[in-house]
N, C-alpha and C. Protein backbone atom coordinates (compact mmCIF):
# COMPACT_ATOMS: atom_id res chain seq x y z
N UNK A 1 0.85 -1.17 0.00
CA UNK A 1 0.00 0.00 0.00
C UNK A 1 0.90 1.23 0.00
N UNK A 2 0.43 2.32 -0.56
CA UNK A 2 1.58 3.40 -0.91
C UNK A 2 0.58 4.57 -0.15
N UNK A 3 1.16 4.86 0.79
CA UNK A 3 0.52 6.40 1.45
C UNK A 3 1.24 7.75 0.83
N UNK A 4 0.16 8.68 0.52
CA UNK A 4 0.48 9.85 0.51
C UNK A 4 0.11 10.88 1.54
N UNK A 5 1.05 11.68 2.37
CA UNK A 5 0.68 12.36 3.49
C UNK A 5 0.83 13.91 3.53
N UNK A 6 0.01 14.48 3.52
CA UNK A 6 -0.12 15.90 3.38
C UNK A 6 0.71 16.47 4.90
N UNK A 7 1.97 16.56 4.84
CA UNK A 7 3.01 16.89 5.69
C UNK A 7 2.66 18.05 7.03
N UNK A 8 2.50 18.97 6.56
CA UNK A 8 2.09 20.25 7.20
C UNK A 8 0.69 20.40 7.59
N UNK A 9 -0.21 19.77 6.91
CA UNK A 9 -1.66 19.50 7.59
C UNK A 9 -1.69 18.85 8.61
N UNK A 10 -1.08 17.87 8.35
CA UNK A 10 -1.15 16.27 9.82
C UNK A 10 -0.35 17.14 10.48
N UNK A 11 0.34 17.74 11.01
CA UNK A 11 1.31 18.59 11.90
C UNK A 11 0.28 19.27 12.16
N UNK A 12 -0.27 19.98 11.38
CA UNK A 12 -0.89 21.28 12.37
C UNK A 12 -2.54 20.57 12.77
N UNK A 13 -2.81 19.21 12.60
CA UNK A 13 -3.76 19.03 13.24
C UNK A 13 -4.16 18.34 14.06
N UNK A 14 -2.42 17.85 14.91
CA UNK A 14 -2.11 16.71 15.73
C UNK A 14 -1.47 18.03 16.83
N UNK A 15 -1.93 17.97 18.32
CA UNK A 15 -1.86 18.72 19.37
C UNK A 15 -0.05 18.18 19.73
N UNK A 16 0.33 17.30 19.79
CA UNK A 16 1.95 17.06 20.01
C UNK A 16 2.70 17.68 19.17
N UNK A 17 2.17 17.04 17.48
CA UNK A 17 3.24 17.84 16.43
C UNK A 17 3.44 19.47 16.32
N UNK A 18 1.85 19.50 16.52
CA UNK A 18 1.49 21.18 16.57
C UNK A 18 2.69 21.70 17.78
N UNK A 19 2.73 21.09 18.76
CA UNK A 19 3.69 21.65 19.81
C UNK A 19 5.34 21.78 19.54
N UNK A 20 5.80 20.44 18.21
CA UNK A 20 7.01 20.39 18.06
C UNK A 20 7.08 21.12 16.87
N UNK A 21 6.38 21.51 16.32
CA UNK A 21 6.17 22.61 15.08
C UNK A 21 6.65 24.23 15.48
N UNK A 22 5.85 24.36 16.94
CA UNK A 22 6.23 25.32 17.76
C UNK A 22 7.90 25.78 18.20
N UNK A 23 8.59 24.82 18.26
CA UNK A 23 9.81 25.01 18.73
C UNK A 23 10.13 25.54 17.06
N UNK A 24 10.40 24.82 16.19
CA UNK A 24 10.64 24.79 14.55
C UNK A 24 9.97 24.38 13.74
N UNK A 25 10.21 24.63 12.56
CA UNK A 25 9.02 23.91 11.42
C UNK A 25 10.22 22.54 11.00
N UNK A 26 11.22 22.49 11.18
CA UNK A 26 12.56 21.55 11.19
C UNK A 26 11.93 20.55 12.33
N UNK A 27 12.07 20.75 13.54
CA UNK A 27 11.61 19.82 14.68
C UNK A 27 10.15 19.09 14.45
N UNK A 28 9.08 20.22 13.90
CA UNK A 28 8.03 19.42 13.51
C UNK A 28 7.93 18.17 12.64
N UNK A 29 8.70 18.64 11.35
CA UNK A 29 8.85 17.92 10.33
C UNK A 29 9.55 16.77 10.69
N UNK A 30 10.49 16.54 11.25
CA UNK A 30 11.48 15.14 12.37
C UNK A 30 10.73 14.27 12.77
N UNK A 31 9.85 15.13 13.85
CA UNK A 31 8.82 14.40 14.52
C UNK A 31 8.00 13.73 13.42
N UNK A 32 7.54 14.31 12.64
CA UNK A 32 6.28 12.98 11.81
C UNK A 32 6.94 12.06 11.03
N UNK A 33 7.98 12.57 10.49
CA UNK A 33 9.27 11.60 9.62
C UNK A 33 9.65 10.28 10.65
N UNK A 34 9.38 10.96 11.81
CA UNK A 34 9.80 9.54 12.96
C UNK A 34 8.66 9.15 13.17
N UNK A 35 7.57 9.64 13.07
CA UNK A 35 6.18 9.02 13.54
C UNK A 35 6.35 7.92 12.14
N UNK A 36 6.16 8.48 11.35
CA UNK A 36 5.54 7.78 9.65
C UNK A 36 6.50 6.74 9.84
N UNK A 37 8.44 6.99 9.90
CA UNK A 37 9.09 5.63 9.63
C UNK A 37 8.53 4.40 10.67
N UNK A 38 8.14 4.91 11.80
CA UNK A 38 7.68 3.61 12.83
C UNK A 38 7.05 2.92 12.31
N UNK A 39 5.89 3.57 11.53
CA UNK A 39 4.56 2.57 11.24
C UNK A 39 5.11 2.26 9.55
N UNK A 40 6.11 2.88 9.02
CA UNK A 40 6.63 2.47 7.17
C UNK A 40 7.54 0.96 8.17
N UNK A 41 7.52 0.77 8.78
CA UNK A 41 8.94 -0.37 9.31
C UNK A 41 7.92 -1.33 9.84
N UNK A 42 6.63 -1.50 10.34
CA UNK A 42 5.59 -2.44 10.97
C UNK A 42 4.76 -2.71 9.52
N UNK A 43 4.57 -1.71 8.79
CA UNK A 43 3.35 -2.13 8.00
C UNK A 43 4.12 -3.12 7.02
N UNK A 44 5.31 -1.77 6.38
CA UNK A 44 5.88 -2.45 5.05
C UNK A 44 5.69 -1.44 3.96
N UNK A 45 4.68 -0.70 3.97
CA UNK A 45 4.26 -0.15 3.10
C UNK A 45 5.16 1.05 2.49
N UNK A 46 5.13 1.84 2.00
CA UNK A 46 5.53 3.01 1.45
C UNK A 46 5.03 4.03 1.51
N UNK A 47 5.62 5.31 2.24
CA UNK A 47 5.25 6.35 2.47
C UNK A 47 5.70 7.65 2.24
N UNK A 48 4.70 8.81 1.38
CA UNK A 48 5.54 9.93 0.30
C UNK A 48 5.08 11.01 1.35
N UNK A 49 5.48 12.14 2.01
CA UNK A 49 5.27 13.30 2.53
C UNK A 49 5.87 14.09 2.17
N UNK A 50 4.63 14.99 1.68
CA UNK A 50 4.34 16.37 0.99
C UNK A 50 4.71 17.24 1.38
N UNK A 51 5.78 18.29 1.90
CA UNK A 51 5.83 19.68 2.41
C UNK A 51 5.58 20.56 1.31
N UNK A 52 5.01 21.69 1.80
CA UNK A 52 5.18 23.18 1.11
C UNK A 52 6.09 23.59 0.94
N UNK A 53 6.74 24.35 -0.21
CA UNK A 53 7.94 25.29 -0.03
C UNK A 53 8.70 24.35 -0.87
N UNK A 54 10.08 25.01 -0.95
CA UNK A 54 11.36 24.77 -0.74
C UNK A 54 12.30 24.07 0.32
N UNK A 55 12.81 23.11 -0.10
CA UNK A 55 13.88 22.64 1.48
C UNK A 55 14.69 23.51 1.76
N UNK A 56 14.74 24.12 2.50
CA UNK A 56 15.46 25.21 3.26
C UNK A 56 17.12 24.45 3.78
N UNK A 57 16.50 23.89 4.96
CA UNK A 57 17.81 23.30 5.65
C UNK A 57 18.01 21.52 5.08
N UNK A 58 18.25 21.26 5.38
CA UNK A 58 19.01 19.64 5.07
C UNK A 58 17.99 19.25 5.70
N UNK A 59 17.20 17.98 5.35
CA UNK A 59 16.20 17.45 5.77
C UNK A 59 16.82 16.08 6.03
N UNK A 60 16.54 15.42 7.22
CA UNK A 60 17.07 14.52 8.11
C UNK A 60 16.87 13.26 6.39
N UNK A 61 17.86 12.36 6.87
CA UNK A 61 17.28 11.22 5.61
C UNK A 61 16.32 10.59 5.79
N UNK A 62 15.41 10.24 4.12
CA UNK A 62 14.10 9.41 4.33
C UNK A 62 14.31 8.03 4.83
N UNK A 63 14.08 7.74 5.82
CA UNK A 63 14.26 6.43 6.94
C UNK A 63 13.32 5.42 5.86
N UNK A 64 13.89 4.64 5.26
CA UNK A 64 13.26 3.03 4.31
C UNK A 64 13.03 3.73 3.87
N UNK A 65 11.65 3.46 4.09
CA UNK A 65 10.33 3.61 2.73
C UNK A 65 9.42 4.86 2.92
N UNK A 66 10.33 5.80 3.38
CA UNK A 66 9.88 7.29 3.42
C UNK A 66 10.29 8.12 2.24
N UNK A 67 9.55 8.42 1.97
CA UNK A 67 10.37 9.53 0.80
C UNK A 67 9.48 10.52 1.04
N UNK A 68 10.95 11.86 1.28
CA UNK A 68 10.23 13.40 1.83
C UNK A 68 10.07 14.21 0.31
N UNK A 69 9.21 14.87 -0.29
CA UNK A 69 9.05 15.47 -1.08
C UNK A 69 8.82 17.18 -1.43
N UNK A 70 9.19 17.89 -1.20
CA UNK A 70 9.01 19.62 -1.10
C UNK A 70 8.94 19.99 -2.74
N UNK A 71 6.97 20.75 -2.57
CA UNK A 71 6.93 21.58 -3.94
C UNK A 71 7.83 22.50 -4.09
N UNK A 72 7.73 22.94 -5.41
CA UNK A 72 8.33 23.61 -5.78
C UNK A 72 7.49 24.86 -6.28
N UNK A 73 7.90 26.37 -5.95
CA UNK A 73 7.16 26.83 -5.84
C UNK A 73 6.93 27.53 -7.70
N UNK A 74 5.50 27.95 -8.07
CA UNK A 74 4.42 28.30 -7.64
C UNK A 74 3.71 26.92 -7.04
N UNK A 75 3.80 25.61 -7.58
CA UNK A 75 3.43 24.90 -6.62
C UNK A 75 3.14 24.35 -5.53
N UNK A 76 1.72 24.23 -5.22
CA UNK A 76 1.66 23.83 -3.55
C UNK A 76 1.77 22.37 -3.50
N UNK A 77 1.99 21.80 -1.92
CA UNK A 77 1.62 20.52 -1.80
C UNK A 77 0.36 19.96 -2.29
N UNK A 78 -0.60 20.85 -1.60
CA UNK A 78 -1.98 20.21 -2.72
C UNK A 78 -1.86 19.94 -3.65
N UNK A 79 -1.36 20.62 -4.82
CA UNK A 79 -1.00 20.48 -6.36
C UNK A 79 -0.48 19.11 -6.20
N UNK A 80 1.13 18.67 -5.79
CA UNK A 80 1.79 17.76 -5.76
C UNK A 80 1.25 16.59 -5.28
N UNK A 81 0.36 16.06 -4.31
CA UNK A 81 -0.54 15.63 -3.67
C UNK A 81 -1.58 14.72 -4.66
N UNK A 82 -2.43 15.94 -5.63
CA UNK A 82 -3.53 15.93 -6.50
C UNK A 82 -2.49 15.14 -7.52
N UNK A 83 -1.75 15.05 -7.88
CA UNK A 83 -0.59 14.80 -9.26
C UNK A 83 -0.26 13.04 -8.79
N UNK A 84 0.10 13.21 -7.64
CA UNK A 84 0.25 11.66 -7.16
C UNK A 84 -0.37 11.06 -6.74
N UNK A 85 -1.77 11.40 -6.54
CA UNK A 85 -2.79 10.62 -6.41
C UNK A 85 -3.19 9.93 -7.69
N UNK A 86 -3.36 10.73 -8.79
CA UNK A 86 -3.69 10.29 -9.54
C UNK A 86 -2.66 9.56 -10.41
N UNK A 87 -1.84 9.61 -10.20
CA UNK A 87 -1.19 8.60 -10.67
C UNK A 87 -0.86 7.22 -9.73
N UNK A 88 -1.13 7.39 -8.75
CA UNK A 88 -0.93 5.75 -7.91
C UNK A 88 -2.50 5.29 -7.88
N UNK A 89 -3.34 6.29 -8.29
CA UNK A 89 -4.68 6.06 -8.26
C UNK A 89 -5.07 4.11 -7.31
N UNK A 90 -5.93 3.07 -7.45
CA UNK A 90 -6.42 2.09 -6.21
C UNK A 90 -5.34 2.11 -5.65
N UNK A 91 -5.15 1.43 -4.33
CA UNK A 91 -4.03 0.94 -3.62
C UNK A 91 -3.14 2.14 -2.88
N UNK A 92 -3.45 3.31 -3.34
CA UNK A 92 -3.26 4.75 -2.28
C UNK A 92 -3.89 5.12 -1.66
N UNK A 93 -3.64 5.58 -0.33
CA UNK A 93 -4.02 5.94 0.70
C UNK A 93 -3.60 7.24 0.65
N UNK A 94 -4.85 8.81 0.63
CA UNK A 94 -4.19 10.37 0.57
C UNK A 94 -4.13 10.57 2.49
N UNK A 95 -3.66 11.50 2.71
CA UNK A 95 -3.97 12.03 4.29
C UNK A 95 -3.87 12.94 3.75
N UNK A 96 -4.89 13.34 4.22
CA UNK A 96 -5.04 15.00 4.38
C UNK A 96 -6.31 15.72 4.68
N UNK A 97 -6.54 16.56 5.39
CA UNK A 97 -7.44 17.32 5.66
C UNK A 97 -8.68 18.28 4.88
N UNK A 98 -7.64 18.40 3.37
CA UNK A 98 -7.70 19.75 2.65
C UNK A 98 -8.83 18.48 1.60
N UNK A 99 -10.29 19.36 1.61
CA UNK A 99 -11.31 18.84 0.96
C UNK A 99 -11.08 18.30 -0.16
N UNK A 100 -10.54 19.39 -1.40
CA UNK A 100 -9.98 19.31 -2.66
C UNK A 100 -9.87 18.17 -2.64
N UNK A 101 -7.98 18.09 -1.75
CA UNK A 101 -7.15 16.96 -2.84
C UNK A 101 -7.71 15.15 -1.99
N UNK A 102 -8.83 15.60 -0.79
CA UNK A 102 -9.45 14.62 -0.33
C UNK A 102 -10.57 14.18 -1.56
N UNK A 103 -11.13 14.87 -2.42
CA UNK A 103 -11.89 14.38 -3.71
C UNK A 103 -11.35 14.53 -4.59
N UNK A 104 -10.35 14.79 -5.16
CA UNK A 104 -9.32 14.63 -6.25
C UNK A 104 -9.06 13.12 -6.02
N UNK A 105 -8.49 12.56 -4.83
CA UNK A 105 -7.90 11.36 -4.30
C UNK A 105 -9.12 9.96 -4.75
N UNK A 106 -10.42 10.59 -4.16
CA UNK A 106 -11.52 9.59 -4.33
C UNK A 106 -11.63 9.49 -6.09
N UNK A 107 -11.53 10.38 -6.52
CA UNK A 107 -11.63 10.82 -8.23
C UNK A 107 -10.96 9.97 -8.91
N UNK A 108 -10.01 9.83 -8.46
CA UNK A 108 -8.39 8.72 -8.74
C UNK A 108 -8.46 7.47 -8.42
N UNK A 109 -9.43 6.97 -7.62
CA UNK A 109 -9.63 5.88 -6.99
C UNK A 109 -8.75 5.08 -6.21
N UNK A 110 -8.28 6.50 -4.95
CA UNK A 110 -7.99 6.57 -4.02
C UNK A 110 -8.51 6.42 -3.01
N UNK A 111 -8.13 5.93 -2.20
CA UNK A 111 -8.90 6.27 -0.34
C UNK A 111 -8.30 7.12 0.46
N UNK A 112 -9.51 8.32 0.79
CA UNK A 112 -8.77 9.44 1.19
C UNK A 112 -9.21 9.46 2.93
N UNK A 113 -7.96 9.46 3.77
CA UNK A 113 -8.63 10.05 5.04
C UNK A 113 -7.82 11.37 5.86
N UNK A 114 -8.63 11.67 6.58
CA UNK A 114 -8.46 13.28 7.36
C UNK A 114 -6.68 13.07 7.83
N UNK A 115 -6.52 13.90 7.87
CA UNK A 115 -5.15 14.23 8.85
C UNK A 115 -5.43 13.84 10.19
N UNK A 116 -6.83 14.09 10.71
CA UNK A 116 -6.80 13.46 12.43
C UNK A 116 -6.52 12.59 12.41
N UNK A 117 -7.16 11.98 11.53
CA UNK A 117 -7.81 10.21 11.85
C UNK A 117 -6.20 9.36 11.58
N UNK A 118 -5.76 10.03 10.48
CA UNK A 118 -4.00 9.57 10.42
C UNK A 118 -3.58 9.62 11.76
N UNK A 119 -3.09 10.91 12.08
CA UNK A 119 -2.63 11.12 13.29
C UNK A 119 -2.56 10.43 14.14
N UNK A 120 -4.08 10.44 14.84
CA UNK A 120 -4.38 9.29 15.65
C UNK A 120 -3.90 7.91 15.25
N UNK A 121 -4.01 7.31 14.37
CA UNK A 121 -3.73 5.83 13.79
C UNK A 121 -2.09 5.98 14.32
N UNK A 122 -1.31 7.19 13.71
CA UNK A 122 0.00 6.76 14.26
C UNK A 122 0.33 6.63 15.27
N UNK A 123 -0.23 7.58 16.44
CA UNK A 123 -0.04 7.53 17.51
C UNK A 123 -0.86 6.26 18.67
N UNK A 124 -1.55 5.66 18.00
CA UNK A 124 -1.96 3.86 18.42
C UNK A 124 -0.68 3.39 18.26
N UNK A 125 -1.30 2.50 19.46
CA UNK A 125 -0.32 1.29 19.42
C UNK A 125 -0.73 0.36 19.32
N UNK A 126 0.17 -0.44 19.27
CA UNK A 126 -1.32 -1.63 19.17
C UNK A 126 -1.27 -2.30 20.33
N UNK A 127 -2.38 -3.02 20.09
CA UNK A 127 -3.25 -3.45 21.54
C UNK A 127 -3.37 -2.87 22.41
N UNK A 128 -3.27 -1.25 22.45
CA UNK A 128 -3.37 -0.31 23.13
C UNK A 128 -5.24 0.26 23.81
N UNK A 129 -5.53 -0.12 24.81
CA UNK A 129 -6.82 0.29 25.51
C UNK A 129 -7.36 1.24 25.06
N UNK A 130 -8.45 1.27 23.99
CA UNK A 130 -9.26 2.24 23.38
C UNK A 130 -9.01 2.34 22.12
N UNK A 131 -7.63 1.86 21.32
CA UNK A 131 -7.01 1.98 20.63
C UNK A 131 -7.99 2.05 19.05
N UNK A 132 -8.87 1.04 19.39
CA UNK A 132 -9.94 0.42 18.17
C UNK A 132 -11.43 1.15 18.37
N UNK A 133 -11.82 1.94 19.51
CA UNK A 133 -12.63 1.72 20.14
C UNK A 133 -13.24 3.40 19.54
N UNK A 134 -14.22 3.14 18.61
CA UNK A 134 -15.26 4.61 18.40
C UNK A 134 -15.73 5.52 19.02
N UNK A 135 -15.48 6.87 19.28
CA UNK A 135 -16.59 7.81 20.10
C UNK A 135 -18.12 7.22 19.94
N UNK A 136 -18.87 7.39 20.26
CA UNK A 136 -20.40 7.51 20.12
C UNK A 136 -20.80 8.28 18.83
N UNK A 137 -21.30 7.66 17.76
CA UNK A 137 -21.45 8.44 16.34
C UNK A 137 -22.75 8.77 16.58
N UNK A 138 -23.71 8.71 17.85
CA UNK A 138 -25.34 8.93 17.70
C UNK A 138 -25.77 10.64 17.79
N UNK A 139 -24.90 11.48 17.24
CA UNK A 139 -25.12 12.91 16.90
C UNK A 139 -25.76 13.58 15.85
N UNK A 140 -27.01 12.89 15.40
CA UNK A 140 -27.53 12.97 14.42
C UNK A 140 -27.93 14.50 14.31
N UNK A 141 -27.67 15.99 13.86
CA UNK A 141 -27.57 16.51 13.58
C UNK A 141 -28.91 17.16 12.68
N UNK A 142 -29.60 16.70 12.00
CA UNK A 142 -30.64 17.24 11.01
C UNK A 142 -31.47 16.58 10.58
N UNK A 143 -32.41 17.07 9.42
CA UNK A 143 -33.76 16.15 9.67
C UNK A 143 -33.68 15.13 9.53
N UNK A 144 -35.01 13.87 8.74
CA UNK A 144 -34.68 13.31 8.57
C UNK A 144 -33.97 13.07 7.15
N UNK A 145 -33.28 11.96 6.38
CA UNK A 145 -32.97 12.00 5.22
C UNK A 145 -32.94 10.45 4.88
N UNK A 146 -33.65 9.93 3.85
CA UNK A 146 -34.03 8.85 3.40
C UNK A 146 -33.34 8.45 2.53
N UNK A 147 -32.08 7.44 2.81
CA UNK A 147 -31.66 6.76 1.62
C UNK A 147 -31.46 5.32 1.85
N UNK A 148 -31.23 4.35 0.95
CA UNK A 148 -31.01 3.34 0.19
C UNK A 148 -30.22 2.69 1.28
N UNK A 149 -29.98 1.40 1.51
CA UNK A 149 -29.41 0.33 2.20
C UNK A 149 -28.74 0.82 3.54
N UNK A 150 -28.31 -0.30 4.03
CA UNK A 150 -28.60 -0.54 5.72
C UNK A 150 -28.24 0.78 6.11
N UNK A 151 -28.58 1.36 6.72
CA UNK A 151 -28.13 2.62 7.86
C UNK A 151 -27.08 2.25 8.84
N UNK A 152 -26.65 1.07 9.07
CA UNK A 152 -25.75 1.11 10.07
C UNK A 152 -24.74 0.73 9.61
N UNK A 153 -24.25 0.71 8.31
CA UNK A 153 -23.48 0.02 7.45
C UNK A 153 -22.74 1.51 6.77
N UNK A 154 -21.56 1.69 7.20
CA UNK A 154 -21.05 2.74 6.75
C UNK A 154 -20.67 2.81 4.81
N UNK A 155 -20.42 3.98 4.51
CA UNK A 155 -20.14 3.81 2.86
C UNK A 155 -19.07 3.51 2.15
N UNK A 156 -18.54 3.16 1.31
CA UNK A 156 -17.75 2.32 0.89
C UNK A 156 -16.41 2.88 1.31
N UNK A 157 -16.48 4.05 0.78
CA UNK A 157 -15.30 4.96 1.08
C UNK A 157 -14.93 5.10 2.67
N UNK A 158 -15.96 4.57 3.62
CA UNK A 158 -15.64 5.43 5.15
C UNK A 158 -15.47 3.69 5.35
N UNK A 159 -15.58 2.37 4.70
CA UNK A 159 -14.73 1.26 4.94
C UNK A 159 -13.54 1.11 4.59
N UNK A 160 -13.39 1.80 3.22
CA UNK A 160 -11.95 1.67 3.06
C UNK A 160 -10.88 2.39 3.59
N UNK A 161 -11.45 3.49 4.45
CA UNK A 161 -10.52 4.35 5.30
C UNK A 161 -10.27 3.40 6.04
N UNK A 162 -11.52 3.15 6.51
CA UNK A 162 -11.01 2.55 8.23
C UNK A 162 -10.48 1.49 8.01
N UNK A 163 -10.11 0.67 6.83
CA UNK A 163 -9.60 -0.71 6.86
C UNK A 163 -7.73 -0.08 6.69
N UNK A 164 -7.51 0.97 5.72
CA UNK A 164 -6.30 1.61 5.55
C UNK A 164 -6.00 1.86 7.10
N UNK A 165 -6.82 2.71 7.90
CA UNK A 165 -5.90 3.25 9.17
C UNK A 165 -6.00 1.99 10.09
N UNK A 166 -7.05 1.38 10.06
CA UNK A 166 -6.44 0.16 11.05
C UNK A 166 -4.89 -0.83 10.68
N UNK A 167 -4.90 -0.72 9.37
CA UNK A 167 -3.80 -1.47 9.42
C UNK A 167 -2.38 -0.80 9.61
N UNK A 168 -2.50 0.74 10.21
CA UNK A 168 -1.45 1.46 10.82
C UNK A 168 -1.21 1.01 12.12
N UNK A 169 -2.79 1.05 12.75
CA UNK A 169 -2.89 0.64 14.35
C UNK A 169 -2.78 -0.70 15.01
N UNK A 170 -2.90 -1.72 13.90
CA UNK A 170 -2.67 -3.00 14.29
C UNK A 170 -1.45 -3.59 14.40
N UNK A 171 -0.62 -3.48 13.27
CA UNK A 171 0.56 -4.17 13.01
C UNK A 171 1.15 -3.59 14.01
């Protein structure tokens, strides 16, 4: 499975990274490069992270099956993101937060999930108490709305997330 990780999103939407982001945008970037190689060394898989910008300073080396990637500018990571999705199109996994290149990704026939839900997955451990374990989804929000097959049976796309991030949290 080949992940693509929207670098600077999952940082700024994880409360630890956000904190090591704080010291540097260098220290932040370390930190998820060490988060991502833990789980690129358990899964197996392959993992591409996206920064914005230019590499400024020397970027620590991609540990295995990390490979760090920095647009080039006028290019954003989104751009770069949207470009490699669609070309690894089934069998990729996007992270990222940013709506767009989260339906660009599905477009490609990708499975796209949030930067939290990453986050979190890396920071599981496994067999870790709660680790698997759902908030309460009974926040039903608005009227009613009538559609087509089981209601308690999530949609294809919100299975194939969760089958991608569990297999961060399991192995």
């Amino acid at each position: 499975m080949r992940w693509l990780v929207d670098g600077y999103n999952v940082i700024r939407r994880d409360a630890d990274l956000r904190g090591q982001e704080a010291l540097s945008l260098e220290t932040g970037r370390t930190a998820l490069l060490a988060a991502i190689a833990v789980a690129a060394r358990r899964t197996g898989d392959d993992f591409t992270v996206v920064f914005d910008g230019a590499r400024r300073a020397a970027a620590p080396p991609a540990p295995g099956q990390v490979q760090v990637v920095f647009s080039r500018p006028p290019e954003t990571a989104d751009d770069v993101l949207r470009a490699l999705a669609v070309r690894g199109g089934a069998g990729t996994v996007v992270a990222s937060s940013d709506r767009a290149v989260r339906d660009a990704a599905r477009r490609a026939g990708a499975v796209a999930v949030s930067a939290e839900d990453f986050a979190a997955a890396l920071r599981a451990t496994p067999g870790a108490a709660g680790a698997d374990d759902k908030a309460d989804d009974d926040d039903d929000d608005g009227g009613p709305v009538r559609r087509g097959g089981n209601p308690r049976r999530l949609s294809r796309d919100a299975r194939a997330a969760e089958r991608a991030l569990a297999r961060l949290r399991s192995i």
